[in-house]
PDB file of N, CA and C in Angstrom:
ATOM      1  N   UNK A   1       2.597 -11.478 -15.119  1.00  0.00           N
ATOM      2  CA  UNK A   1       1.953 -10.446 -14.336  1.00  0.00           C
ATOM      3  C   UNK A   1       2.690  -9.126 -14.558  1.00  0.00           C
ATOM      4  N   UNK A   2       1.906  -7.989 -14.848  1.00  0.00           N
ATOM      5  CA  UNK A   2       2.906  -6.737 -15.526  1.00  0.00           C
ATOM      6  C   UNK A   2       1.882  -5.909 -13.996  1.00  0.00           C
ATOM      7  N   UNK A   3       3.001  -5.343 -13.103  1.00  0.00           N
ATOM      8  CA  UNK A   3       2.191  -4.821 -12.176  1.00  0.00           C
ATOM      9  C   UNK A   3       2.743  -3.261 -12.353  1.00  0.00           C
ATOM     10  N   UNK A   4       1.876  -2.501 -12.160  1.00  0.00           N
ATOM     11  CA  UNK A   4       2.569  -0.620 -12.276  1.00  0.00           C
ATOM     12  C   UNK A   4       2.740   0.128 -10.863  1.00  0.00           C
ATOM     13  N   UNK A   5       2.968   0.876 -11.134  1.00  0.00           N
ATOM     14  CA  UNK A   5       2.751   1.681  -9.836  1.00  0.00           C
ATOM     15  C   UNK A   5       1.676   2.479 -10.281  1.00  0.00           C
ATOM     16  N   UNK A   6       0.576   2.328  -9.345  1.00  0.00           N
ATOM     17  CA  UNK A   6      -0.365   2.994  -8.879  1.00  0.00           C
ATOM     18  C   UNK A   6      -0.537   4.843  -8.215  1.00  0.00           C
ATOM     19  N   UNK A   7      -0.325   5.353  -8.890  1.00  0.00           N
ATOM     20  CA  UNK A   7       0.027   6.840  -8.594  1.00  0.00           C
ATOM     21  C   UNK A   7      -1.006   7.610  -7.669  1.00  0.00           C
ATOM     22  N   UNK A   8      -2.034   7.210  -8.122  1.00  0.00           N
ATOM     23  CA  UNK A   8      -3.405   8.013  -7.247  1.00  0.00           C
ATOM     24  C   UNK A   8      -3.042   7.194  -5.814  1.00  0.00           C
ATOM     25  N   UNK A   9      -2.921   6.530  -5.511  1.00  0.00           N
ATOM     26  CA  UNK A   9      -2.415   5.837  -4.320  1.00  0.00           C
ATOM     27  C   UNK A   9      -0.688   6.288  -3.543  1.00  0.00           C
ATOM     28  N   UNK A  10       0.007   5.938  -4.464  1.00  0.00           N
ATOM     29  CA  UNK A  10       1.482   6.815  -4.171  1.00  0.00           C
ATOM     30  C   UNK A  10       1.094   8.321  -3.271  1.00  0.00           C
ATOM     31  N   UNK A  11       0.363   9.066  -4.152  1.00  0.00           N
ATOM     32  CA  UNK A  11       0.295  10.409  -3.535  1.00  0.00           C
ATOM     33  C   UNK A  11      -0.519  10.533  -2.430  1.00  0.00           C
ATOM     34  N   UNK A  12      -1.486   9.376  -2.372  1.00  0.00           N
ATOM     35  CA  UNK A  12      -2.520   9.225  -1.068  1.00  0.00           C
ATOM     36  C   UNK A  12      -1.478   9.412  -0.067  1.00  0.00           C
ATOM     37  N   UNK A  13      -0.381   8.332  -0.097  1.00  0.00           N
ATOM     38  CA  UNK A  13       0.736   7.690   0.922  1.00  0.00           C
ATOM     39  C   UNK A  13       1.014   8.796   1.365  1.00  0.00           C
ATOM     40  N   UNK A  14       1.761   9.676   0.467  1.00  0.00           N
ATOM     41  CA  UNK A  14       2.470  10.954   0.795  1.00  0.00           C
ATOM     42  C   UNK A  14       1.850  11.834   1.221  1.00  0.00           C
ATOM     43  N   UNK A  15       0.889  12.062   1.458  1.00  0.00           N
ATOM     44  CA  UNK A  15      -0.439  13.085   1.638  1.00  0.00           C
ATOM     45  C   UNK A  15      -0.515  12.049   3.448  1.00  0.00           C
ATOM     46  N   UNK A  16      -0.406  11.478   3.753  1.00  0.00           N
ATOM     47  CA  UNK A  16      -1.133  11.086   4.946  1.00  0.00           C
ATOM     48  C   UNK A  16       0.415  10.846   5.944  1.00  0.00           C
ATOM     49  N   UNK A  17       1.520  10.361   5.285  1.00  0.00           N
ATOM     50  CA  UNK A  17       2.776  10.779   5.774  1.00  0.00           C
ATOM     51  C   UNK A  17       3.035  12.202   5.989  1.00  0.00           C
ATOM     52  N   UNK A  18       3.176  12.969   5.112  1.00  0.00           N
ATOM     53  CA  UNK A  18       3.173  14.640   5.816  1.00  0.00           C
ATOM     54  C   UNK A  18       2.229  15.172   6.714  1.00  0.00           C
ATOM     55  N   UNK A  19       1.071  14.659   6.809  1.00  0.00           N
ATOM     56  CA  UNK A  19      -0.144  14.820   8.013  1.00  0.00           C
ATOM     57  C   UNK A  19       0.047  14.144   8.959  1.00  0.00           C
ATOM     58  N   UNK A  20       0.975  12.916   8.977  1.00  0.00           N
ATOM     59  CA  UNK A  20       1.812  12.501  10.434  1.00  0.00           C
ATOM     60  C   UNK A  20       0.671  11.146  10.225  1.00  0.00           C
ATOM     61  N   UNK A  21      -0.067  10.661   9.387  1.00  0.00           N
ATOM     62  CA  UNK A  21      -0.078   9.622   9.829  1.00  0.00           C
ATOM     63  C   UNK A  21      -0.022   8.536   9.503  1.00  0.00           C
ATOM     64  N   UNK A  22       0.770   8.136  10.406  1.00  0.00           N
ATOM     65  CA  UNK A  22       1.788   6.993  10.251  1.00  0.00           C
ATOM     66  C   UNK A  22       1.867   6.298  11.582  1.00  0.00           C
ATOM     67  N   UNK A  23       2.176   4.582  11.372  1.00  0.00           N
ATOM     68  CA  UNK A  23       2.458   3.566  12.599  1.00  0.00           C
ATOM     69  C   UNK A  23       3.732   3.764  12.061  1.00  0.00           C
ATOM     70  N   UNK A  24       5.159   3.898  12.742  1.00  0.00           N
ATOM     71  CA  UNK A  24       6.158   3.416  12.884  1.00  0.00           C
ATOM     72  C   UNK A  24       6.178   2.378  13.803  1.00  0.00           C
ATOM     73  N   UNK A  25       6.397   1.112  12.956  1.00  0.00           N
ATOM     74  CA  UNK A  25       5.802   0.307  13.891  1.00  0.00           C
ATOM     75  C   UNK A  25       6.922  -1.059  13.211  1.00  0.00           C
ATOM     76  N   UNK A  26       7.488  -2.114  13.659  1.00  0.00           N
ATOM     77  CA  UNK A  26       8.504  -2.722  12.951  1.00  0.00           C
ATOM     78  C   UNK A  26       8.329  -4.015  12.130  1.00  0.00           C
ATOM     79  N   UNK A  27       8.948  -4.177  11.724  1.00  0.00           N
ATOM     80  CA  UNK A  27       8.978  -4.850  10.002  1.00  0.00           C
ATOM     81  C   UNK A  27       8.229  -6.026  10.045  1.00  0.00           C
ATOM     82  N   UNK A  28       8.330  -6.912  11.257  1.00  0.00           N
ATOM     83  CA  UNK A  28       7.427  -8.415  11.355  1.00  0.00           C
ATOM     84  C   UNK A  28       6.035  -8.007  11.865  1.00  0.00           C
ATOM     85  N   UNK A  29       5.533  -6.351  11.609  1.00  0.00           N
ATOM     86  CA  UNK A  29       4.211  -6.628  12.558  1.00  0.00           C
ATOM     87  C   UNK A  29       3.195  -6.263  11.552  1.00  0.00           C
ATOM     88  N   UNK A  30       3.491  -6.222  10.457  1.00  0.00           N
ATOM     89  CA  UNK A  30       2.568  -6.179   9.642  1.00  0.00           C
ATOM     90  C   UNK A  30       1.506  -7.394   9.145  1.00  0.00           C
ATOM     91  N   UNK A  31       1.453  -8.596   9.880  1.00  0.00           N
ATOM     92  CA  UNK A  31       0.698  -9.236   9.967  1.00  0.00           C
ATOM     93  C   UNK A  31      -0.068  -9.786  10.594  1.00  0.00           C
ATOM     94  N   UNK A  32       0.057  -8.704  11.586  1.00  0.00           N
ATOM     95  CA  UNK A  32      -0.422  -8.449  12.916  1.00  0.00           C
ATOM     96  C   UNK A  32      -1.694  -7.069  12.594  1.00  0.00           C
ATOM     97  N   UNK A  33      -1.342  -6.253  12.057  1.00  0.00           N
ATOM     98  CA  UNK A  33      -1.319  -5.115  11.516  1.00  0.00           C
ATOM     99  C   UNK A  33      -2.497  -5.040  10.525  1.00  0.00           C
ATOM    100  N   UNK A  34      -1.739  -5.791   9.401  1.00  0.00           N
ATOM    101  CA  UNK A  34      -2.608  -5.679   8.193  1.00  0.00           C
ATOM    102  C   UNK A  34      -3.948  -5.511   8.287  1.00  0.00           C
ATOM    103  N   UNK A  35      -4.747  -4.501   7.225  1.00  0.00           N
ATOM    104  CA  UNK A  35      -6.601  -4.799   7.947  1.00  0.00           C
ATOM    105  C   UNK A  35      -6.947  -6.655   7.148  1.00  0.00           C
ATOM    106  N   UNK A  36      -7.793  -6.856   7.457  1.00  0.00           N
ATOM    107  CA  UNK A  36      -8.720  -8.117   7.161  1.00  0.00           C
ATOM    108  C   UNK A  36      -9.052  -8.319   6.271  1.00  0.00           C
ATOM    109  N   UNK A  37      -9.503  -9.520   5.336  1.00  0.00           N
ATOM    110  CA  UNK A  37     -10.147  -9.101   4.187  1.00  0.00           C
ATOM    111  C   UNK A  37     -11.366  -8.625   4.162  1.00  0.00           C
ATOM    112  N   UNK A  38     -12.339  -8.658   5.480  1.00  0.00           N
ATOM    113  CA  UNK A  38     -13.085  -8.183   5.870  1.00  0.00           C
ATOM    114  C   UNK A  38     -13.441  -6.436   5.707  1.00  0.00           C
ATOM    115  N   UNK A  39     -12.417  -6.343   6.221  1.00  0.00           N
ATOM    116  CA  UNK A  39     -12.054  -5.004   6.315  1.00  0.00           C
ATOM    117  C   UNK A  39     -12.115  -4.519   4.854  1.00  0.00           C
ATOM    118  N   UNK A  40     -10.832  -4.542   4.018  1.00  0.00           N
ATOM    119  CA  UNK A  40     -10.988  -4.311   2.793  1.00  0.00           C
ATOM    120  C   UNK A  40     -12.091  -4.423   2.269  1.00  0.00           C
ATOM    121  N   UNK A  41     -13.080  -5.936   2.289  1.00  0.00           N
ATOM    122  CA  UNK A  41     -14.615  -5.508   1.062  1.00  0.00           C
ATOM    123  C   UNK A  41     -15.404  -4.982   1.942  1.00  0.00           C
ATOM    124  N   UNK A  42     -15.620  -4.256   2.888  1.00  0.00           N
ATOM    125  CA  UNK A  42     -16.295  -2.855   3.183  1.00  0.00           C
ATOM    126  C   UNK A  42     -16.331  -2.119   2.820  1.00  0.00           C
ATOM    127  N   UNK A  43     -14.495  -1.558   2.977  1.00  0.00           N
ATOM    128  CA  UNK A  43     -14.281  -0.810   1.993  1.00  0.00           C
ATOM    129  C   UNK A  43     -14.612  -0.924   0.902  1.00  0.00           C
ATOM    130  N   UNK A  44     -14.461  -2.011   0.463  1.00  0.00           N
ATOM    131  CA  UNK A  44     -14.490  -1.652  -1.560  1.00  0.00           C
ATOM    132  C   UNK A  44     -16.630  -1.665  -1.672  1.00  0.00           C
ATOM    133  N   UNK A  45     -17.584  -2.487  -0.618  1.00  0.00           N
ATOM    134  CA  UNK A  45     -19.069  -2.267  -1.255  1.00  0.00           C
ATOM    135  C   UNK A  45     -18.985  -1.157  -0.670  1.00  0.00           C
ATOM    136  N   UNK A  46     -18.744  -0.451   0.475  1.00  0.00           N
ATOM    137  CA  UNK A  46     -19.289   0.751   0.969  1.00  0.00           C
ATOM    138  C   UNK A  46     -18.355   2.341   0.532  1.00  0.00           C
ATOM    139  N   UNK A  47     -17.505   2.307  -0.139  1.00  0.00           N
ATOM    140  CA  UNK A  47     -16.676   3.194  -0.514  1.00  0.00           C
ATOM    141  C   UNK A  47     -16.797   3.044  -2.752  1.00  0.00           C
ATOM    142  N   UNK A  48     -16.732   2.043  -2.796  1.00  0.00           N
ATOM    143  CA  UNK A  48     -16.285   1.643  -3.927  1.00  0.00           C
ATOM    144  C   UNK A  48     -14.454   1.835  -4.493  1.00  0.00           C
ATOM    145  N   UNK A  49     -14.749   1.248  -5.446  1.00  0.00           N
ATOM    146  CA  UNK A  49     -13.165   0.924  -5.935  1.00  0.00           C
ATOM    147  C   UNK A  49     -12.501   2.016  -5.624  1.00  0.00           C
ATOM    148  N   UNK A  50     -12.570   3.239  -6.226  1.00  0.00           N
ATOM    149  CA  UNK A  50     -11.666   4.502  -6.054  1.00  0.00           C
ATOM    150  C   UNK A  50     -11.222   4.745  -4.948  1.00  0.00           C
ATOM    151  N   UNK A  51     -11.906   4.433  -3.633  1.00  0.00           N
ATOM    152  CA  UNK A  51     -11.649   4.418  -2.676  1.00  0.00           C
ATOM    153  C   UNK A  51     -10.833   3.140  -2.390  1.00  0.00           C
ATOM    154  N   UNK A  52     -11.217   2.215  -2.271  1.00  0.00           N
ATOM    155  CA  UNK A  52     -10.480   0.827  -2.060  1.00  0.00           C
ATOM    156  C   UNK A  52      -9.027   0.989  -2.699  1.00  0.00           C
ATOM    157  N   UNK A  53      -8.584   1.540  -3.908  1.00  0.00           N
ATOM    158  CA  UNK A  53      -7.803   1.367  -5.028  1.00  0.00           C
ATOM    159  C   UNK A  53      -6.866   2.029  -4.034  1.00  0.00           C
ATOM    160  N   UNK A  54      -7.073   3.276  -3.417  1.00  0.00           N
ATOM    161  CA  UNK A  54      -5.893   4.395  -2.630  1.00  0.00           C
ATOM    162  C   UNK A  54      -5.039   3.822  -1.567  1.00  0.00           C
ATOM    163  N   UNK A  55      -5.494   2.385  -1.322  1.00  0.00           N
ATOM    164  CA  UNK A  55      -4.373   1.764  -0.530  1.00  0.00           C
ATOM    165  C   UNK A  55      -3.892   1.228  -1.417  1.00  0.00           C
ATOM    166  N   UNK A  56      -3.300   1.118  -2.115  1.00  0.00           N
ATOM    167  CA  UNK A  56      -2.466  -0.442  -2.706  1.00  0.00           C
ATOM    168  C   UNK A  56      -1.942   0.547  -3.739  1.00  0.00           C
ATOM    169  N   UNK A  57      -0.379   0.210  -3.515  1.00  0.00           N
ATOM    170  CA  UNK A  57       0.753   1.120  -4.400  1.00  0.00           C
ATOM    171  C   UNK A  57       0.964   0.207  -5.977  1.00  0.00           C
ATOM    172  N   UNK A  58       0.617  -1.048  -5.760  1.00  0.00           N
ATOM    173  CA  UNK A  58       0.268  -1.551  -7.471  1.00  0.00           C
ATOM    174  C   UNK A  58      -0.540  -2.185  -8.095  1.00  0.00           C
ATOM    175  N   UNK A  59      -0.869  -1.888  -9.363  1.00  0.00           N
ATOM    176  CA  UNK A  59      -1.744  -2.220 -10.527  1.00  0.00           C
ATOM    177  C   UNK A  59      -1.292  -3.103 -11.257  1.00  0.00           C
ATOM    178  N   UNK A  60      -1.850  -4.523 -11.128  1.00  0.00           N
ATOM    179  CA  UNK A  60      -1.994  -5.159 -12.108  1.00  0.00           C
ATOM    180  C   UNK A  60      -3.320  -5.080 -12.895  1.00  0.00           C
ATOM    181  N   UNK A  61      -3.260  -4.634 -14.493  1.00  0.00           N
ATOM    182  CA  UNK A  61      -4.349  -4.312 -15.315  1.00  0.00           C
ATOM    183  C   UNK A  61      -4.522  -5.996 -15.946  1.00  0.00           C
ATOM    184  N   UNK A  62      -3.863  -6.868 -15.550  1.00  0.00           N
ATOM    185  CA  UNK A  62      -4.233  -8.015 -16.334  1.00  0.00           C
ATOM    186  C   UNK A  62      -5.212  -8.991 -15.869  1.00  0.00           C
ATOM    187  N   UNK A  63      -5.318  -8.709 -14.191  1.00  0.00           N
ATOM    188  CA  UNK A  63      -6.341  -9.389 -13.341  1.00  0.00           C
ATOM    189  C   UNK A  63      -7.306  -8.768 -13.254  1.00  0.00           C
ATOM    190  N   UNK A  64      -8.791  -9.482 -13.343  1.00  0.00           N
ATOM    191  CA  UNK A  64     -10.179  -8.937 -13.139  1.00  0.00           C
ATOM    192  C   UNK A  64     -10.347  -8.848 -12.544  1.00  0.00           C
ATOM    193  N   UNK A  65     -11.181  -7.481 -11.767  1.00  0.00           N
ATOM    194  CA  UNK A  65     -11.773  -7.088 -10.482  1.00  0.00           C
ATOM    195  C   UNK A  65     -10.916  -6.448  -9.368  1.00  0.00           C
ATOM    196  N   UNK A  66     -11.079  -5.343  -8.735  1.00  0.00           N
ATOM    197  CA  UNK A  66     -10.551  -5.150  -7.672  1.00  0.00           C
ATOM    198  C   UNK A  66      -9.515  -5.847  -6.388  1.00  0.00           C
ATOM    199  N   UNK A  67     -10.092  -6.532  -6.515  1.00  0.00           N
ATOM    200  CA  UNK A  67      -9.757  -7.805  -5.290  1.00  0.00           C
ATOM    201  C   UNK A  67      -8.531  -8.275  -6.338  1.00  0.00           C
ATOM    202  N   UNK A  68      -8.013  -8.502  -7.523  1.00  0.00           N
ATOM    203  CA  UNK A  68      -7.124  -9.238  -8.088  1.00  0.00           C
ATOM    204  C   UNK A  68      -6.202  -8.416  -8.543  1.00  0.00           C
ATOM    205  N   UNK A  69      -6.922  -7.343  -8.599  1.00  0.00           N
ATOM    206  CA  UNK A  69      -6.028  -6.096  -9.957  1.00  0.00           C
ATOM    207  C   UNK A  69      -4.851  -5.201  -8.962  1.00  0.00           C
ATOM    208  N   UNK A  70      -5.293  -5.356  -7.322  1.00  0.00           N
ATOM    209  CA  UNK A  70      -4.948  -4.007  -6.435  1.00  0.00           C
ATOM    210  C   UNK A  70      -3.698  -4.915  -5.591  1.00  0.00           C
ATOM    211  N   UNK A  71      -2.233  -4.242  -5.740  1.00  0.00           N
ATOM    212  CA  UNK A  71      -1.625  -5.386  -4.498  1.00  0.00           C
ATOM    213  C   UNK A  71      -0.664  -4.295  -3.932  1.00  0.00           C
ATOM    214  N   UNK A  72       0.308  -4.742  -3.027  1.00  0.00           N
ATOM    215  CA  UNK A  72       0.792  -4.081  -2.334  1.00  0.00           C
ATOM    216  C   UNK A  72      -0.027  -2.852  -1.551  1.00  0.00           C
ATOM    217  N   UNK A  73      -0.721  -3.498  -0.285  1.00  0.00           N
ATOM    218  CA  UNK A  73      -1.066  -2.626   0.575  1.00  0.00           C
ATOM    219  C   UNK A  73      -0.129  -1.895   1.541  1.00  0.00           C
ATOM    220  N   UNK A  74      -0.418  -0.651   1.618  1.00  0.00           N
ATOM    221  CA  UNK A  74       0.645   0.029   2.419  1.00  0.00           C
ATOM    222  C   UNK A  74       0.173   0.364   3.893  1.00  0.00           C
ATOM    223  N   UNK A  75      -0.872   0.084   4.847  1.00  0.00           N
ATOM    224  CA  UNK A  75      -2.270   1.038   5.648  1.00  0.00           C
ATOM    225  C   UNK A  75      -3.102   0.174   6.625  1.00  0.00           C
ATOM    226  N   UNK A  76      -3.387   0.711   6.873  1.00  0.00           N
ATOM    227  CA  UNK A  76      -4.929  -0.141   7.943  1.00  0.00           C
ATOM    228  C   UNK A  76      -5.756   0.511   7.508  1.00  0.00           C
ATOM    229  N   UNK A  77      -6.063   1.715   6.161  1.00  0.00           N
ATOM    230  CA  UNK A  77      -7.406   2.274   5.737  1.00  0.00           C
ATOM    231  C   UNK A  77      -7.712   3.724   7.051  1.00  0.00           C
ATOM    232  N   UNK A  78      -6.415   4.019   7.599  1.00  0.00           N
ATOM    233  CA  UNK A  78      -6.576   5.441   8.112  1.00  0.00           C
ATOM    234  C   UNK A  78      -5.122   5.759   7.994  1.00  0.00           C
ATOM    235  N   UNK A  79      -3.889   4.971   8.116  1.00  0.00           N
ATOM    236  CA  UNK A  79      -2.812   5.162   8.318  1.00  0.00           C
ATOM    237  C   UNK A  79      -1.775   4.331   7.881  1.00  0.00           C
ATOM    238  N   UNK A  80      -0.792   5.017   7.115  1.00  0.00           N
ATOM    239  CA  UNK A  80       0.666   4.339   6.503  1.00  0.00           C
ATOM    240  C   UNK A  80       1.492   3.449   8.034  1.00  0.00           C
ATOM    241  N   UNK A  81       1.754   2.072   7.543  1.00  0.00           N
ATOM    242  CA  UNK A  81       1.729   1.392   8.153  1.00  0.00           C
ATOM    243  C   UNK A  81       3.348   1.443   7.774  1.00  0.00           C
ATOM    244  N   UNK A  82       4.428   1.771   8.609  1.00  0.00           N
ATOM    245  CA  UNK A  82       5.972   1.397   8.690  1.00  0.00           C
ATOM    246  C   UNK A  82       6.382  -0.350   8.020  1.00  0.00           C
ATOM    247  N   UNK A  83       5.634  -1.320   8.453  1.00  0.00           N
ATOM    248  CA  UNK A  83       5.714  -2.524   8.372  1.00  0.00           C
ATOM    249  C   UNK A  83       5.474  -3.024   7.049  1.00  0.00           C
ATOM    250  N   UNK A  84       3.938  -1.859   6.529  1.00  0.00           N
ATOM    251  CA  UNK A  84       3.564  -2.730   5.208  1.00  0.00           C
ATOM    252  C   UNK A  84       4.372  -2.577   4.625  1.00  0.00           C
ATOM    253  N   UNK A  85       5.182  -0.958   4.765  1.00  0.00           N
ATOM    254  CA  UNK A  85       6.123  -0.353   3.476  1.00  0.00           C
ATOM    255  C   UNK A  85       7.088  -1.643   3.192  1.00  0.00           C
ATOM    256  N   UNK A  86       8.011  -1.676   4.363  1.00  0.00           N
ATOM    257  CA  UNK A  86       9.203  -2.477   4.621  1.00  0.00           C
ATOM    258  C   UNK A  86       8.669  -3.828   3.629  1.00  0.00           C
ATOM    259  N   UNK A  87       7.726  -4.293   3.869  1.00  0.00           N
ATOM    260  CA  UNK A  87       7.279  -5.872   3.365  1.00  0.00           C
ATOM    261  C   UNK A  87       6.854  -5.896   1.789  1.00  0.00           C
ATOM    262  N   UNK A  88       6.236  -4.403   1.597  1.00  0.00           N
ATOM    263  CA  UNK A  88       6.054  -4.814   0.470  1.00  0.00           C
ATOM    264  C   UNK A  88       6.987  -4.005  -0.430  1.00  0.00           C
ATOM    265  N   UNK A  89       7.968  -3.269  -0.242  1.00  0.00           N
ATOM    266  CA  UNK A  89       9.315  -2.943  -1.112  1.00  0.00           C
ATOM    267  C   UNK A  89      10.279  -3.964  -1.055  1.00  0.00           C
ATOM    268  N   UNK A  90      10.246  -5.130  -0.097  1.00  0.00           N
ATOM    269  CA  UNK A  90      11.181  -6.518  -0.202  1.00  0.00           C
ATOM    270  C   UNK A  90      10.586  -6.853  -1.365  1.00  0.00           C
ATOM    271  N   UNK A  91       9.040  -7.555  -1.293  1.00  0.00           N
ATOM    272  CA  UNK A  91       8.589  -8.224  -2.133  1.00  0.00           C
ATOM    273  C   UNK A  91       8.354  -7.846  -3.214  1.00  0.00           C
ATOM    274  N   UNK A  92       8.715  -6.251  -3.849  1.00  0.00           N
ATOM    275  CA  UNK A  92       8.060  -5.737  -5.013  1.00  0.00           C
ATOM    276  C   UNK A  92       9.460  -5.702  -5.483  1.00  0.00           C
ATOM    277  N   UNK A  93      10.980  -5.589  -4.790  1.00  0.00           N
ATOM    278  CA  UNK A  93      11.800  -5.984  -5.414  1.00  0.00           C
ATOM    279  C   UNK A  93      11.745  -7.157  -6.107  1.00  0.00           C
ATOM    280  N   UNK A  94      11.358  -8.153  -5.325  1.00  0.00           N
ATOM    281  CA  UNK A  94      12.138  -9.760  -4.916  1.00  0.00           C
ATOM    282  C   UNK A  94      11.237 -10.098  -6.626  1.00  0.00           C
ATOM    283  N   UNK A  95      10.200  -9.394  -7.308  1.00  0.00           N
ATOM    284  CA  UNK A  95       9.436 -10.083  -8.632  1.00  0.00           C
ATOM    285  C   UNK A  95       9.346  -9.013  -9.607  1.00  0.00           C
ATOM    286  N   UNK A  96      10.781  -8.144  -9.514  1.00  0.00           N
ATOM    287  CA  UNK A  96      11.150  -6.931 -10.356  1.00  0.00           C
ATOM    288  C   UNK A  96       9.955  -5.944 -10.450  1.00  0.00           C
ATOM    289  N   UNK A  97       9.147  -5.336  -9.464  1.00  0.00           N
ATOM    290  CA  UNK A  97       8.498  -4.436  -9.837  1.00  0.00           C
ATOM    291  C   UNK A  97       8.778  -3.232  -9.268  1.00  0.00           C
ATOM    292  N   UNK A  98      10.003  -2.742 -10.248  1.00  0.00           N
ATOM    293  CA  UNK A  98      10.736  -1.382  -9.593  1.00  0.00           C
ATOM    294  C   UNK A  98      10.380  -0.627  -9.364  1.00  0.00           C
ATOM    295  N   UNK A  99       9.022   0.042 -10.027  1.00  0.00           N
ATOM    296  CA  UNK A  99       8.563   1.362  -9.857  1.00  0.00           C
ATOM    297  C   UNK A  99       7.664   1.068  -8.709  1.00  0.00           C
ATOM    298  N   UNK A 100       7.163  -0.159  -8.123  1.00  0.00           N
ATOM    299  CA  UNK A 100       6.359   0.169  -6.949  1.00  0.00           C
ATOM    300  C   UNK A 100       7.663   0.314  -6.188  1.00  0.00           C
ATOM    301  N   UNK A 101       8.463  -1.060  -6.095  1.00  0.00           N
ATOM    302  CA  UNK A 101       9.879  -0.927  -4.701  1.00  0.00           C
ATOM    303  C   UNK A 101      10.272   0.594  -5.098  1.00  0.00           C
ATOM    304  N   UNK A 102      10.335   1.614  -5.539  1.00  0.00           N
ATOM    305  CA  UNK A 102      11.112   3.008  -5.540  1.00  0.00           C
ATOM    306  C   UNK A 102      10.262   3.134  -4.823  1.00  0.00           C
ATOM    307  N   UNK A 103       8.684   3.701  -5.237  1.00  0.00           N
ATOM    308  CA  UNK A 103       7.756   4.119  -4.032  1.00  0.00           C
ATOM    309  C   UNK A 103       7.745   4.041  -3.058  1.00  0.00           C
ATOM    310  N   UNK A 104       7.854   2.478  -2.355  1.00  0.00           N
ATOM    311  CA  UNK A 104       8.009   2.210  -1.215  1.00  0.00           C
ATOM    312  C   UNK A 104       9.212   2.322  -0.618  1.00  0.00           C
ATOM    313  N   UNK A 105      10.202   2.415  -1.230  1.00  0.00           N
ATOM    314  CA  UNK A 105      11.729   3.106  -0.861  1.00  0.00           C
ATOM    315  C   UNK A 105      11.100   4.151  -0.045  1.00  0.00           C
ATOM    316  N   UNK A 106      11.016   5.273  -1.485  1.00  0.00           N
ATOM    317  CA  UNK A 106      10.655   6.772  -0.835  1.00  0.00           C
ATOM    318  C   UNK A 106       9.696   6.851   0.285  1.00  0.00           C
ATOM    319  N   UNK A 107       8.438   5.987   0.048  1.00  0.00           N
ATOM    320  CA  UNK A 107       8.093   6.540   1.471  1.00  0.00           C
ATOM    321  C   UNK A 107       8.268   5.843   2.674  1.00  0.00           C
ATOM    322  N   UNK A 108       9.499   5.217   2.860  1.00  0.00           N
ATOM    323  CA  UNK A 108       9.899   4.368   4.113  1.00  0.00           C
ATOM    324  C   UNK A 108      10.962   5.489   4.179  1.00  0.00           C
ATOM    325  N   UNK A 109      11.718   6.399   3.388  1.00  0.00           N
ATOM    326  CA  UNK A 109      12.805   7.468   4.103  1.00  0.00           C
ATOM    327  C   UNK A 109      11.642   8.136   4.523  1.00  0.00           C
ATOM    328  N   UNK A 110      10.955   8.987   3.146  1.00  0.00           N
ATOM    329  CA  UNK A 110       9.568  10.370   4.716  1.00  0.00           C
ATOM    330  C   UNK A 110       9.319   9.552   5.962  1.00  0.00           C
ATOM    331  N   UNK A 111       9.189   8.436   6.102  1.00  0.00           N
ATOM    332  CA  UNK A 111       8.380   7.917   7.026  1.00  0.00           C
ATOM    333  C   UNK A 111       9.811   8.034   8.305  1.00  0.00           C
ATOM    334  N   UNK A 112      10.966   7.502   7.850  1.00  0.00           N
ATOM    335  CA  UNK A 112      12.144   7.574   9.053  1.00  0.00           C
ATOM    336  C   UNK A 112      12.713   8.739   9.373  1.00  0.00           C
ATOM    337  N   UNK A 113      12.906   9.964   8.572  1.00  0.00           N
ATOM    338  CA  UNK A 113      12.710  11.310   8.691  1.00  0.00           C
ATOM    339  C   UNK A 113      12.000  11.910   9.206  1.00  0.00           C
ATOM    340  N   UNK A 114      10.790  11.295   9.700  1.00  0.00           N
ATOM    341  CA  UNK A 114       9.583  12.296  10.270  1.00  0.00           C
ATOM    342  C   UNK A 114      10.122  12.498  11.536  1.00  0.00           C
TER     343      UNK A 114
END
């Protein structure tokens, strides 16, 4: 699995962190938190991909379709979620995918700085 960082998404993050919005909200509640998968394919029939794609800080180009290709969600689909960051810069370390864990580094400091 070769996953990237997702940039059109990165800058979404940062764009909605400097507009303040954000759950600071703590590290186990993101599964509490997370939207649904429900949620998500709304998004993706009623928005389409480009839209769907702006949550999720990585790209895997080797999986087909949206639903396989898009991971590390950061959001509930209005707002940077404190929890997702935390969970998914563990886990994007924990299977060497550095350039998303930097992302999610960086925006877990804007996010504790605010």
């Amino acid at each position: 699995m070769t996953v990237k960082l997702n940039n059109k998404a990165y800058e979404h993050a940062k764009a909605l962190v400097r507009e303040g919005k954000v759950v600071s909200d703590e590290r186990d509640d993101w599964s509490e938190h997370a939207p649904s998968t429900e949620t998500f394919n709304e998004l993706l029939d009623n928005e389409g991909e480009g839209e769907y794609s702006k949550w999720f800080l990585g790209i895997d180009d080797e999986e087909g379709g949206p639903k396989g290709k898009y991971k590390f969600p950061y959001g509930d689909l209005k707002k940077v979620h404190r929890c997702a960051v935390i969970s998914g810069e563990s886990r994007a370390g924990q299977y060497d995918h550095y350039d998303v864990r930097d992302a999610l580094k960086d925006l877990l400091t804007r996010i504790d700085e605010r």
